[in-house]
N, C-alpha and C. Protein backbone atom coordinates (compact mmCIF):
# COMPACT_ATOMS: atom_id res chain seq x y z
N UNK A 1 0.83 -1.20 0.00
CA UNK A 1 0.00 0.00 0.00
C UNK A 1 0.87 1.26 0.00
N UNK A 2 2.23 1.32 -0.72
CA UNK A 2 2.80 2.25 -0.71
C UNK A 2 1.92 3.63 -1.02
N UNK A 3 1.42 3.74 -2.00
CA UNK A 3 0.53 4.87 -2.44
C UNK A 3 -0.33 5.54 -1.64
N UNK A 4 -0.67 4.84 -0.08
CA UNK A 4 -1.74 5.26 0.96
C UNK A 4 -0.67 5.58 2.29
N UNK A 5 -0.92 6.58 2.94
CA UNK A 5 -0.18 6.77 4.32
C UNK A 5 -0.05 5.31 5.09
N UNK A 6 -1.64 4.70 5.69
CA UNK A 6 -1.67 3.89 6.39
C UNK A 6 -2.63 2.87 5.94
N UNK A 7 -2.39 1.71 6.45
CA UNK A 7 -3.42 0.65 5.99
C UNK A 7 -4.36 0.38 5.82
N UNK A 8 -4.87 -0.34 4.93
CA UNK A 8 -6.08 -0.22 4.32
C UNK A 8 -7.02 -1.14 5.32
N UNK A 9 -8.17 -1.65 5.46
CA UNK A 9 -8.91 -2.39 6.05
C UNK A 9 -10.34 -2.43 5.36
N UNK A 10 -11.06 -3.98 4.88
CA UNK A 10 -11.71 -3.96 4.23
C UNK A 10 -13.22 -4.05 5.46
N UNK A 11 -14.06 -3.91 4.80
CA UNK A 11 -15.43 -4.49 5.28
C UNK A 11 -15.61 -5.30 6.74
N UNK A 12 -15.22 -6.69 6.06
CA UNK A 12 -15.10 -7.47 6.75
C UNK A 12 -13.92 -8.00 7.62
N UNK A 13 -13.40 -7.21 7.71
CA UNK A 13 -12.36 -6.96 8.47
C UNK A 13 -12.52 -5.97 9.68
N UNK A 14 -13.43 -5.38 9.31
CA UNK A 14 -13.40 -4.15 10.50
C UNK A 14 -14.03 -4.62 11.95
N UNK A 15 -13.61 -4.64 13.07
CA UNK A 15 -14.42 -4.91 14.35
C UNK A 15 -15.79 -4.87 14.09
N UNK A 16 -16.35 -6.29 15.02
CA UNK A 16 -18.08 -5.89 14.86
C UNK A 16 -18.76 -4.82 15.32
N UNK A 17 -18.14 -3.62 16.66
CA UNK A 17 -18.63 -2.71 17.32
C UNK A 17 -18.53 -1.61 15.66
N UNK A 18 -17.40 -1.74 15.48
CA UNK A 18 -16.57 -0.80 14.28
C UNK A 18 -18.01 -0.86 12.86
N UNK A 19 -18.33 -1.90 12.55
CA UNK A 19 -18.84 -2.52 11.91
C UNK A 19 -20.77 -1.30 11.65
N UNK A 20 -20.57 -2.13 13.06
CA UNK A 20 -22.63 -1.60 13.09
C UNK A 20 -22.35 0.00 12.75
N UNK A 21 -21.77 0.86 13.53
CA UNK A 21 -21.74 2.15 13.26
C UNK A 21 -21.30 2.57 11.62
N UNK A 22 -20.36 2.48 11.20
CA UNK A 22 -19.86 2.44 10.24
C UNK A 22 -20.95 1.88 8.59
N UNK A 23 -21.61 0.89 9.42
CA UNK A 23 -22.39 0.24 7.82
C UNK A 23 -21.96 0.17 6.65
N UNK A 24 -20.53 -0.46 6.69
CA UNK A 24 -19.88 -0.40 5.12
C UNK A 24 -20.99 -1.15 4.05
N UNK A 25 -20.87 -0.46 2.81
CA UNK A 25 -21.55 -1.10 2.07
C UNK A 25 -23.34 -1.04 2.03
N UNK A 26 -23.73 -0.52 2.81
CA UNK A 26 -25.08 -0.43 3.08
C UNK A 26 -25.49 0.69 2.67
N UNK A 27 -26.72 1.17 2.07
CA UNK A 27 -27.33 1.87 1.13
C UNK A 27 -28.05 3.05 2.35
N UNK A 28 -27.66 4.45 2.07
CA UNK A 28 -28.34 5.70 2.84
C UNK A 28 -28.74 6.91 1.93
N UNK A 29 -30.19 7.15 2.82
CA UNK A 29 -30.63 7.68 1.47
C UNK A 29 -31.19 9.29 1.47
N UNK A 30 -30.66 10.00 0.75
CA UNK A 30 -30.57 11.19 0.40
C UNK A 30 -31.88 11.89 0.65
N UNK A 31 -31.89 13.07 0.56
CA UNK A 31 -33.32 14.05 0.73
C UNK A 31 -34.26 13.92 0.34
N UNK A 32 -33.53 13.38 -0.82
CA UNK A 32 -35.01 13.17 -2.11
C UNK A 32 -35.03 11.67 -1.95
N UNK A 33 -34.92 10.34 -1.04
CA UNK A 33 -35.19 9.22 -1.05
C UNK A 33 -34.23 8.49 -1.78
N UNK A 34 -33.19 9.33 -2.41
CA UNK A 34 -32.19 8.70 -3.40
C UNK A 34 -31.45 7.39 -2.74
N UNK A 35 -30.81 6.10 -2.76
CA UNK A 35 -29.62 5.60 -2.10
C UNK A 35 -28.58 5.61 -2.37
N UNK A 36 -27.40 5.42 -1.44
CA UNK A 36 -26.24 5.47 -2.00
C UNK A 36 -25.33 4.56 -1.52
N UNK A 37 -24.61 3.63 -1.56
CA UNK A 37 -24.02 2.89 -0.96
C UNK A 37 -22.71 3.90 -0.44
N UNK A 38 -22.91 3.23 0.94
CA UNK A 38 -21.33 3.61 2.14
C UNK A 38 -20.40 3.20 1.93
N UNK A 39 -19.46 3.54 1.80
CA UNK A 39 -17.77 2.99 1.75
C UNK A 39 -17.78 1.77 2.38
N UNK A 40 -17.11 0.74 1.73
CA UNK A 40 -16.42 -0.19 2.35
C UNK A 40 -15.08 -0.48 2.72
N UNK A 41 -13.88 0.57 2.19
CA UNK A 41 -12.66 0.59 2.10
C UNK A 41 -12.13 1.66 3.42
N UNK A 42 -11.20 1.32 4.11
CA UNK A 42 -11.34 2.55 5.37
C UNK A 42 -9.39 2.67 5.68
N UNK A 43 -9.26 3.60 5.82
CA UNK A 43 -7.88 3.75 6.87
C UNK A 43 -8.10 3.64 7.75
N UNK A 44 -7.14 2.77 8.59
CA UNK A 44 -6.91 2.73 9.96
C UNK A 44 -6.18 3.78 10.54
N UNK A 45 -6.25 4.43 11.82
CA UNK A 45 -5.52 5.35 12.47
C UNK A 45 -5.48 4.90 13.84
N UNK A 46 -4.85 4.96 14.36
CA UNK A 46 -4.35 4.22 15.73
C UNK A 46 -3.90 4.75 16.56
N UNK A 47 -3.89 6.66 16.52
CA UNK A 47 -4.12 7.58 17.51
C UNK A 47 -4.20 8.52 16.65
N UNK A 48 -4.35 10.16 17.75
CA UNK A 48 -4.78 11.34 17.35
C UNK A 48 -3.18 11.82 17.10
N UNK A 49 -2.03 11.31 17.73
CA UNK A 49 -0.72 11.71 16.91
C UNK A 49 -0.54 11.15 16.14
N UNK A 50 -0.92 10.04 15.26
CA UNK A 50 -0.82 9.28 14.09
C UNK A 50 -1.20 9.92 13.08
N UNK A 51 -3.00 10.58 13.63
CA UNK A 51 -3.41 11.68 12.67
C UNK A 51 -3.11 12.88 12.11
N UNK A 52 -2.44 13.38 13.42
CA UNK A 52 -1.79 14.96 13.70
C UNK A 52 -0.39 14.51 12.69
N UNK A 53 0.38 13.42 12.37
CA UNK A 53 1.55 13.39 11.32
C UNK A 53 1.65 12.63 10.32
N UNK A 54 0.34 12.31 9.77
CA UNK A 54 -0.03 11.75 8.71
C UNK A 54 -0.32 12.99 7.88
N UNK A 55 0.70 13.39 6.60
CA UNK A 55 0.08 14.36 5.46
C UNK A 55 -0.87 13.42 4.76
N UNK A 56 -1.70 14.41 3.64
CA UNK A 56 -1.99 14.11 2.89
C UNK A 56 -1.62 14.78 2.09
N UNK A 57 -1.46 15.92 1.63
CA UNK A 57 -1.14 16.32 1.00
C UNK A 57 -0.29 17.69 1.35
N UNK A 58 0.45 18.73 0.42
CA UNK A 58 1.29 18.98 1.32
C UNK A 58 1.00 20.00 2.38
N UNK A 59 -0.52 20.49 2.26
CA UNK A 59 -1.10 21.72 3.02
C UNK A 59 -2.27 21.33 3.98
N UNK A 60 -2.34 19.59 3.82
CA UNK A 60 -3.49 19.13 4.80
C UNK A 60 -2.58 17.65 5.21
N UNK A 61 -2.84 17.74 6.67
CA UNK A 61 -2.52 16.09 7.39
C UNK A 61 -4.58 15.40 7.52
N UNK A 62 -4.22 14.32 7.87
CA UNK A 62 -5.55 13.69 8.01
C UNK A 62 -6.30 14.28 9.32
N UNK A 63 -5.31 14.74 10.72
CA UNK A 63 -6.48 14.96 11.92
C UNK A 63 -7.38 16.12 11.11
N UNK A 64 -7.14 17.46 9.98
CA UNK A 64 -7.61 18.48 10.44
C UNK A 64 -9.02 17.81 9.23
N UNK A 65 -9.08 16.18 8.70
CA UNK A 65 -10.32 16.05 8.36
C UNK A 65 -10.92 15.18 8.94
N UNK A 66 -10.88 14.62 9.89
CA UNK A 66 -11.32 13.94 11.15
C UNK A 66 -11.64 14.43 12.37
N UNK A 67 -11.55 15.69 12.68
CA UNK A 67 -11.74 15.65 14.19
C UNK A 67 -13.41 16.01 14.42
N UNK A 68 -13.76 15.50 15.36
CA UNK A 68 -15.38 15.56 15.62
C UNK A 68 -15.07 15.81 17.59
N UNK A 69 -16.34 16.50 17.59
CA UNK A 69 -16.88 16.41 19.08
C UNK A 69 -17.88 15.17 19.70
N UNK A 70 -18.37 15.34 21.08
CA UNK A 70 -19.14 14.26 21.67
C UNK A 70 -20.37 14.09 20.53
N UNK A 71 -20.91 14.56 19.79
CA UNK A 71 -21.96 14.17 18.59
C UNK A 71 -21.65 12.90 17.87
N UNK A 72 -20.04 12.90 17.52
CA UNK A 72 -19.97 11.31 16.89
C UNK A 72 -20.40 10.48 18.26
N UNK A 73 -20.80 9.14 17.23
CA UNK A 73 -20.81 7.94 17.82
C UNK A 73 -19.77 7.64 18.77
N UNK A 74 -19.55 6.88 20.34
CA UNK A 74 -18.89 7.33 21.07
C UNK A 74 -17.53 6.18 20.59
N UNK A 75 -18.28 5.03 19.82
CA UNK A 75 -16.83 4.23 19.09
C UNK A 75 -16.29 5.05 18.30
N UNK A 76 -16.91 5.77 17.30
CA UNK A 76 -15.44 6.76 16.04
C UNK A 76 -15.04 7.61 17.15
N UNK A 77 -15.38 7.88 18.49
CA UNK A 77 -14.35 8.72 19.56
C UNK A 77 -12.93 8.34 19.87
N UNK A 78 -12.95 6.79 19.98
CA UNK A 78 -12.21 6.14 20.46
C UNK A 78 -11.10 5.72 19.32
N UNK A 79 -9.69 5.10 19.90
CA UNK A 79 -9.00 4.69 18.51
C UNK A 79 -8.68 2.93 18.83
N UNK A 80 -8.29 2.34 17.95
CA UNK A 80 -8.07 2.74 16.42
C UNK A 80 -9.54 3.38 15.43
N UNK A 81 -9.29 4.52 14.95
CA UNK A 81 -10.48 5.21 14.08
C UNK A 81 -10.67 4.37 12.82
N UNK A 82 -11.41 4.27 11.58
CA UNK A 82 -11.33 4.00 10.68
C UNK A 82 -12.38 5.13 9.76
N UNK A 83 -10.90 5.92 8.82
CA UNK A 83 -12.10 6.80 7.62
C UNK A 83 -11.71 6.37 6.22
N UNK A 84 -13.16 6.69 5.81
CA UNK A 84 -12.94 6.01 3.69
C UNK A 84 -11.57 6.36 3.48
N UNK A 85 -11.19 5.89 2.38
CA UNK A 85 -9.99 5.92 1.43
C UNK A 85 -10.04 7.07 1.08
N UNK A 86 -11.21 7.73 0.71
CA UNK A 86 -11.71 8.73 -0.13
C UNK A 86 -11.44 9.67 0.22
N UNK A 87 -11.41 10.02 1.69
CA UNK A 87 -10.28 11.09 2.41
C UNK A 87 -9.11 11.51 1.68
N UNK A 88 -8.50 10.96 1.03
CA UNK A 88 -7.50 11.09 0.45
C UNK A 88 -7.51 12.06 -1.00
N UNK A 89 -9.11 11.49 -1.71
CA UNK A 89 -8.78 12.36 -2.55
C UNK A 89 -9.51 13.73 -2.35
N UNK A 90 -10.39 13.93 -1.13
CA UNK A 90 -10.82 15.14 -0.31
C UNK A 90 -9.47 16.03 -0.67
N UNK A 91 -8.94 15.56 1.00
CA UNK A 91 -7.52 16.19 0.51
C UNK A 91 -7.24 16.78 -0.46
N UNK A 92 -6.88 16.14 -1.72
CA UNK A 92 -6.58 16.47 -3.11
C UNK A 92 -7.02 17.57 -3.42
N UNK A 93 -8.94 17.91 -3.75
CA UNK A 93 -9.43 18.54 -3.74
C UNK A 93 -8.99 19.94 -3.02
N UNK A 94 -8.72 20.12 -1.80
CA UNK A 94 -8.71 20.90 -1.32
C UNK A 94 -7.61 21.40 -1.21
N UNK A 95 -6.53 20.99 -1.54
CA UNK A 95 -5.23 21.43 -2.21
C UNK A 95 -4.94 22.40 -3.07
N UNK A 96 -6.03 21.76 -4.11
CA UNK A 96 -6.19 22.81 -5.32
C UNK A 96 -6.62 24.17 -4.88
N UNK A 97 -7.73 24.05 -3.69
CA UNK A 97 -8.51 25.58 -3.20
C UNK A 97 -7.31 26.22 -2.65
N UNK A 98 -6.58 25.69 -1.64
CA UNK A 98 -5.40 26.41 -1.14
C UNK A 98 -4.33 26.82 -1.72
N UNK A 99 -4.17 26.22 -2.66
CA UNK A 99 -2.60 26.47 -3.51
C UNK A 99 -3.44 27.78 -4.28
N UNK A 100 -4.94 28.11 -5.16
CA UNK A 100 -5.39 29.45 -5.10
C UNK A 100 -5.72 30.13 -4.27
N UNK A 101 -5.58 29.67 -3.05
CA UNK A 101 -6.27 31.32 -1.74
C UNK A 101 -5.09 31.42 -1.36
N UNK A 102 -3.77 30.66 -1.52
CA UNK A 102 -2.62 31.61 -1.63
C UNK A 102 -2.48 31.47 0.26
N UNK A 103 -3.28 30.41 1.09
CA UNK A 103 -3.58 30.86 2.70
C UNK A 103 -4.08 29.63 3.39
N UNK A 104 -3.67 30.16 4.51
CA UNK A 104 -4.42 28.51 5.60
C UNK A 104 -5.80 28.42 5.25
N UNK A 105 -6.12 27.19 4.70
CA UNK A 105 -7.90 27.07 5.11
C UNK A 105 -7.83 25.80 6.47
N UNK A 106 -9.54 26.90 6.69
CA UNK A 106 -9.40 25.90 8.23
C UNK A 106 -10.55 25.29 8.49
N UNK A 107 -10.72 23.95 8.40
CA UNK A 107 -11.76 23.19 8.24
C UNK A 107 -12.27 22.52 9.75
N UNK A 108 -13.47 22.67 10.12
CA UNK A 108 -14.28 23.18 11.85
C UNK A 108 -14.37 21.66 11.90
N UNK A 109 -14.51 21.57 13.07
CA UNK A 109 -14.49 20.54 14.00
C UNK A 109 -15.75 20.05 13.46
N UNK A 110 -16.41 18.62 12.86
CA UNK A 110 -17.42 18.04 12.59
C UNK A 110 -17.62 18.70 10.95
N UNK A 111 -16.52 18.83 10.44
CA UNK A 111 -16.92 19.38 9.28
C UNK A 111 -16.04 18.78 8.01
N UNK A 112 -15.13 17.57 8.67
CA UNK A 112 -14.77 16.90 7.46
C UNK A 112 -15.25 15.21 7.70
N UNK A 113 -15.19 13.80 8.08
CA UNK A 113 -15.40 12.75 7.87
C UNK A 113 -16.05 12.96 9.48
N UNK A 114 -17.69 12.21 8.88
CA UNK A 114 -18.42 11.76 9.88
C UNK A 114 -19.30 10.51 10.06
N UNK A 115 -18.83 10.14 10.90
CA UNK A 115 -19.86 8.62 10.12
C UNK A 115 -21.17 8.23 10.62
N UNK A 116 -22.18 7.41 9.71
CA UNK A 116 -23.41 7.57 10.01
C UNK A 116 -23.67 7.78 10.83
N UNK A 117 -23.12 6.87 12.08
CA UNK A 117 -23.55 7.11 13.37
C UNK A 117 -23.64 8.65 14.37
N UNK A 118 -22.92 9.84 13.63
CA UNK A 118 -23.08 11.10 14.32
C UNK A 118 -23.96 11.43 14.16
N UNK A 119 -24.63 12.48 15.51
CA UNK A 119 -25.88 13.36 15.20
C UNK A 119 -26.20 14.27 14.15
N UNK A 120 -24.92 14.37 13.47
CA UNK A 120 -25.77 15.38 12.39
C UNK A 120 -25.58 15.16 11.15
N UNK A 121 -25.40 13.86 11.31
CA UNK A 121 -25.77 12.42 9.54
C UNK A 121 -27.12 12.49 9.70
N UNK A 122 -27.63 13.37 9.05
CA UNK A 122 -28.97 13.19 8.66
C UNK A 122 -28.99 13.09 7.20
N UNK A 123 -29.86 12.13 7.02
CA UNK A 123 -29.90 11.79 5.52
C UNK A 123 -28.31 10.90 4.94
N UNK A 124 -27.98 11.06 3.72
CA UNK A 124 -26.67 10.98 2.99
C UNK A 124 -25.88 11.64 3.27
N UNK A 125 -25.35 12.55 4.04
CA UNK A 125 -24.68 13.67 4.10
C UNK A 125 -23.31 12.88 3.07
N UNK A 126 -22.78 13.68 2.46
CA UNK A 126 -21.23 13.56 1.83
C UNK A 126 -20.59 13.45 3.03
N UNK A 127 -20.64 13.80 4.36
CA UNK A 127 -19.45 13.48 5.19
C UNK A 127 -19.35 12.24 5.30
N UNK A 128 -20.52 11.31 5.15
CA UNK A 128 -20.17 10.19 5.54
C UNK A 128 -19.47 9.21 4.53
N UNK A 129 -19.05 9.83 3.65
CA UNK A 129 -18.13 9.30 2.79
C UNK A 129 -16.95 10.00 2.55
N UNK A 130 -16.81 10.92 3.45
CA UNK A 130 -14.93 11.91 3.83
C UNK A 130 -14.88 12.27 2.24
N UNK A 131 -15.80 13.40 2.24
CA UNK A 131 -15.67 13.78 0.62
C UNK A 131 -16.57 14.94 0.84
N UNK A 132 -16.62 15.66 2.19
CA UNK A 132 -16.96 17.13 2.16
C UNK A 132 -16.37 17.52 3.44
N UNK A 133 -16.23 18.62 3.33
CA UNK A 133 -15.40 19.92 4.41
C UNK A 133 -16.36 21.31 4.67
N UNK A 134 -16.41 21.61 5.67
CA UNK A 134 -17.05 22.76 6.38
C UNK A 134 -15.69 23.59 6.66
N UNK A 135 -15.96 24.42 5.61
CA UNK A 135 -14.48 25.35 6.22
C UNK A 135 -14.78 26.31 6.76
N UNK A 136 -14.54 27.09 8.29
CA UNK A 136 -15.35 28.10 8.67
C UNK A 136 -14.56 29.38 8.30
N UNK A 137 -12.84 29.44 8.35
CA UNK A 137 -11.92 30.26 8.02
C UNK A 137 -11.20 30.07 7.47
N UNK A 138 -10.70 31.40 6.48
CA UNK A 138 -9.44 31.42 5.07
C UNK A 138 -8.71 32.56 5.93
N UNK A 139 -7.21 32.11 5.98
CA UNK A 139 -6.49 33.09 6.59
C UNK A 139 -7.14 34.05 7.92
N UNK A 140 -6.95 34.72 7.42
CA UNK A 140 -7.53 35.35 8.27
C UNK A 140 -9.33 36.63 8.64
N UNK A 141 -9.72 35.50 7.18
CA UNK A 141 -11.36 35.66 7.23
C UNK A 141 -11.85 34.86 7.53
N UNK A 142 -13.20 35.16 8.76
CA UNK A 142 -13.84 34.20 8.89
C UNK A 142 -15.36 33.99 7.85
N UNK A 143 -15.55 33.35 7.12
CA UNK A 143 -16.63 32.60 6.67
C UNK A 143 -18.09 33.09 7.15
N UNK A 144 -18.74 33.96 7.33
CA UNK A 144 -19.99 34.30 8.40
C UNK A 144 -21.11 35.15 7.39
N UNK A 145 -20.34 35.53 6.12
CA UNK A 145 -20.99 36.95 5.43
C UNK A 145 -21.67 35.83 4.25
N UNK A 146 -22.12 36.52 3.61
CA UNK A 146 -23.09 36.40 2.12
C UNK A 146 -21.66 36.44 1.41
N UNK A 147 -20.90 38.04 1.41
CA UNK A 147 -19.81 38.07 0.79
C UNK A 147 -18.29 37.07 0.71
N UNK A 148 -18.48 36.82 1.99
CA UNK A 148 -17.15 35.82 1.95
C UNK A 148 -17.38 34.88 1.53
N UNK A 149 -18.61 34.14 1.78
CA UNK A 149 -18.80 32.69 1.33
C UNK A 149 -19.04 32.72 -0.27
N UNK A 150 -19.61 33.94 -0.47
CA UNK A 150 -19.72 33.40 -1.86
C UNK A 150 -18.63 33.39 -2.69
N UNK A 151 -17.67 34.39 -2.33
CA UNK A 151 -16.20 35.28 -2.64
C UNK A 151 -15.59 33.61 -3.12
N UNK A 152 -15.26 32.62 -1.72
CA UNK A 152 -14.52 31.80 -1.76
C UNK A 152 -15.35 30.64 -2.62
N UNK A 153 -16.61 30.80 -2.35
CA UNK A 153 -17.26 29.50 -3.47
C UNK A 153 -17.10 29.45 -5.02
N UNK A 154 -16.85 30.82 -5.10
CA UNK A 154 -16.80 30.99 -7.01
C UNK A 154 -15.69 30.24 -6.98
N UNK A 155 -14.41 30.80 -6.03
CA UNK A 155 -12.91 30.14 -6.64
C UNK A 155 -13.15 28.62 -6.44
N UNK A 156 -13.81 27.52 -5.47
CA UNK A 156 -13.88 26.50 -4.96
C UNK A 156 -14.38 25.51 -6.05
N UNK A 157 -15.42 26.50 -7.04
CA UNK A 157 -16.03 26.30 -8.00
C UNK A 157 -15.22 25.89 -9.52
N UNK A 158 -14.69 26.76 -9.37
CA UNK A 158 -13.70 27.18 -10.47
C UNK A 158 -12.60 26.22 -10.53
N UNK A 159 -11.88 26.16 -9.54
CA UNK A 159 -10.92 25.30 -9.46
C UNK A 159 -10.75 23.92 -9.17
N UNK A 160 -12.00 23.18 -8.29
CA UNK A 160 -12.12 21.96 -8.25
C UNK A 160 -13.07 21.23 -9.24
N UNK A 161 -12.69 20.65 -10.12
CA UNK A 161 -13.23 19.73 -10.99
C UNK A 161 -14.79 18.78 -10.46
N UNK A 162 -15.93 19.53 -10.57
CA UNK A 162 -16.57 18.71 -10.14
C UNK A 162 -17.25 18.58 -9.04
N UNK A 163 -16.79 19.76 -7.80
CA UNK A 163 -17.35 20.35 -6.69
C UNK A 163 -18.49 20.67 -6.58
N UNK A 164 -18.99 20.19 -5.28
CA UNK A 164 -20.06 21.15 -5.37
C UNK A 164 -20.26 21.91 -3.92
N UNK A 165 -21.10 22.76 -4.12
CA UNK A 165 -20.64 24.07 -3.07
C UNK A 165 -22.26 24.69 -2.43
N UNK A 166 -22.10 24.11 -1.05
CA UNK A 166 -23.42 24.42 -0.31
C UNK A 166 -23.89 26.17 -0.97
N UNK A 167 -25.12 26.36 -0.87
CA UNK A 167 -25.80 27.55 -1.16
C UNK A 167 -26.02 28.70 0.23
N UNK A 168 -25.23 30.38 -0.12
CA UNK A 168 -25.28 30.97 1.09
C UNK A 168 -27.29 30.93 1.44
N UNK A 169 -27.07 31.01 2.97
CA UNK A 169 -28.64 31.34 3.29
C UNK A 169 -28.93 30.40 4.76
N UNK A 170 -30.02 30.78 5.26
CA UNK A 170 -30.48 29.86 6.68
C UNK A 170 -30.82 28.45 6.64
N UNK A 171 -31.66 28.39 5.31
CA UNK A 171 -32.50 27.17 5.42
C UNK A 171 -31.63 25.85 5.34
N UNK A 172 -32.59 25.11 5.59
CA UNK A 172 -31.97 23.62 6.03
C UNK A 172 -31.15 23.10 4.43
N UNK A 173 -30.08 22.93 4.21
CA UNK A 173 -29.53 22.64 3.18
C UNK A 173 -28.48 23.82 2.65
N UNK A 174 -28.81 25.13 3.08
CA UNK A 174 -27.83 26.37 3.20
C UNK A 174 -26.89 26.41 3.87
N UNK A 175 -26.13 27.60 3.94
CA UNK A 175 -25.28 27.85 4.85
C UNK A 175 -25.27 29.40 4.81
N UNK A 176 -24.27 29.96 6.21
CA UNK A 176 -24.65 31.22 6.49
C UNK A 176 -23.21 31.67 7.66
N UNK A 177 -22.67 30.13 7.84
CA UNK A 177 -21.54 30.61 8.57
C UNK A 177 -20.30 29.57 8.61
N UNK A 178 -20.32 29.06 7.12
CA UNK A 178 -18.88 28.07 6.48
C UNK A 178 -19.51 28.06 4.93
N UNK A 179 -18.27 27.53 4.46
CA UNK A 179 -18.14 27.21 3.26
C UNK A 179 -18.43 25.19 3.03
N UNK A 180 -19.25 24.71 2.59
CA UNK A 180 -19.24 23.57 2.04
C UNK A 180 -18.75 23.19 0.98
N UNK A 181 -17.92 22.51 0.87
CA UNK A 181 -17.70 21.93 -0.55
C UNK A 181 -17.33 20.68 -0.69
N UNK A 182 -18.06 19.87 -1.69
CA UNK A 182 -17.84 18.12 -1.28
C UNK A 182 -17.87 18.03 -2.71
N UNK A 183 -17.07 16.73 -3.04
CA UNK A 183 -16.67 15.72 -4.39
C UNK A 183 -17.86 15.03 -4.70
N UNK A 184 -19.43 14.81 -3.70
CA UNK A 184 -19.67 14.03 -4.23
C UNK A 184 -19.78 12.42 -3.34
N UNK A 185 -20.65 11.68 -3.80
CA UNK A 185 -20.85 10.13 -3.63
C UNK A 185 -19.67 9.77 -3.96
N UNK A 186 -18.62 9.96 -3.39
CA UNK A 186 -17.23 8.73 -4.21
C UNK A 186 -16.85 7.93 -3.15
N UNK A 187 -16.39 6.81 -3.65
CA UNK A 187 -16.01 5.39 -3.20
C UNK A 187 -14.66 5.36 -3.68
N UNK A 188 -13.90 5.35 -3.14
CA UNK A 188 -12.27 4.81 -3.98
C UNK A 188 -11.61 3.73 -2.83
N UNK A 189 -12.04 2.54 -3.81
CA UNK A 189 -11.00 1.36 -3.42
C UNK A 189 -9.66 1.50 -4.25
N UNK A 190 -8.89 1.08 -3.23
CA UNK A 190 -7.48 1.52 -3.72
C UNK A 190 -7.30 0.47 -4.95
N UNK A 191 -6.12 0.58 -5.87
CA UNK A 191 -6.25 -0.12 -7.13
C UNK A 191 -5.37 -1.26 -6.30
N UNK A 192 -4.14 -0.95 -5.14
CA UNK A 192 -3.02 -1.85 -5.15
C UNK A 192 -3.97 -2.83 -3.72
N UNK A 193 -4.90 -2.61 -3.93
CA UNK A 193 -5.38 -3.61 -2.99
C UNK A 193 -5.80 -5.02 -3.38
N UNK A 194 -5.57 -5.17 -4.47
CA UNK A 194 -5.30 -6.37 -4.99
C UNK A 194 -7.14 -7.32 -5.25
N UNK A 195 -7.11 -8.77 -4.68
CA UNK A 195 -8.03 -9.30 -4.84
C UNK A 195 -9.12 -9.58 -3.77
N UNK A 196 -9.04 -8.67 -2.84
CA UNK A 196 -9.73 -8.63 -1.79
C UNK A 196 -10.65 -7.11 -2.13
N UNK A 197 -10.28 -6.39 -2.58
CA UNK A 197 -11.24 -5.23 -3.11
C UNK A 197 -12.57 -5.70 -3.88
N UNK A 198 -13.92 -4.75 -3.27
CA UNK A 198 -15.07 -5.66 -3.98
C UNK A 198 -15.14 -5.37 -5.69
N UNK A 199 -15.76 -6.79 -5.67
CA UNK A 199 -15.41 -6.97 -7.28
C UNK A 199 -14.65 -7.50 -7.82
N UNK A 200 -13.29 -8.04 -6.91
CA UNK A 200 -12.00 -8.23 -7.71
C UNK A 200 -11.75 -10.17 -6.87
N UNK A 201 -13.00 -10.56 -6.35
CA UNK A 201 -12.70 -12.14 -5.67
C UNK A 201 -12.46 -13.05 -7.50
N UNK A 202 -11.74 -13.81 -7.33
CA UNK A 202 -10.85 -14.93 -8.09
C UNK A 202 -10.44 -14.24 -9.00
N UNK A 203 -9.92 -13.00 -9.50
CA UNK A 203 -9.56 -12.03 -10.31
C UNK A 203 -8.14 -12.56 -10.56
């Protein structure tokens, strides 16, 4: 698994406590009744300094898209953690926004990988597939205005392939005091995971 920080862990591999919360593979369904199947592919992390010196890329490590308060489930509190693969190409994503804002972005506590089991997985949320970020501050703006959020969504827009970018405003599905921006339903099983990746048995 050279290509991944830390090890991969499939499905059925994951602890049964790990397991129920998590629901790899199991179908959750969107606003409009849509489903979507949950990741089955996960990194292991095996503390919060593991997280804190794990890059991903060269302007994000993995804790600052993991950290949650008492709202998660009280197992993703505990370690060893396990988040999608897909974290990884989050990351990516958000590389691109920073290498144009030219500045720290700073992504809020419960606002990058959450898994079903937190209080505020309602519905599909993209967090629960570590493929959206709540950024509340850029440098040294905070995120709170009509103007800032939208300021930073055009570029978020612009520059990530495929993004999509919560709408300023109150209502349930808006925002009014961060920036959202998520990849999307993605699943990425790693390619070097060989014949244990789904799909790939007697391959």
């Amino acid at each position: 698994m050279s290509a991944l920080p830390l090890p991969v862990v499939f499905a059925d591999d994951l602890p049964d406590d790990v397991r129920q919360v998590l629901r790899p593979g199991e179908p959750l369904r969107d606003r409009e009744g849509i489903a979507h199947v949950l990741p089955a592919s996960f990194l292991r992390v095996d503390s919060w300094k593991q997280a804190m010196e794990t890059p991903l890329t060269a302007h994000f490590c993995l804790s600052e898209l993991m950290a949650v308060d008492v709202r998660e489930a009280a197992r993703m509190r505990s370690f060893p953690r396990y988040v999608p693969c897909a974290i990884v190409l989050l990351a990516a994503a958000l590389e691109l926004f920073r290498i144009e804002v030219g500045t720290y972005v700073h992504v809020a506590a419960n606002g990058g990988y959450r898994s079903p089991g937190h209080a505020l997985s309602r519905y599909a949320s993209r967090h629960c597939w570590g493929t959206a970020a709540n950024i509340y501050r850029i440098g040294d703006s905070y995120l709170d205005t009509r103007e800032e959020i939208e300021k930073y969504a055009a570029i978020a827009r612009r520059v990530i392939p495929g993004a999509w970018v919560r709408p300023f405003g109150p209502a349930d599905g808006e925002t009014d005091d961060h920036l959202h921006i998520d990849i999307g339903y993605t699943v990425f099983d790693p390619v070097d995971a060989g014949d244990r990746r789904p799909g790939r048995e007697g391959s």
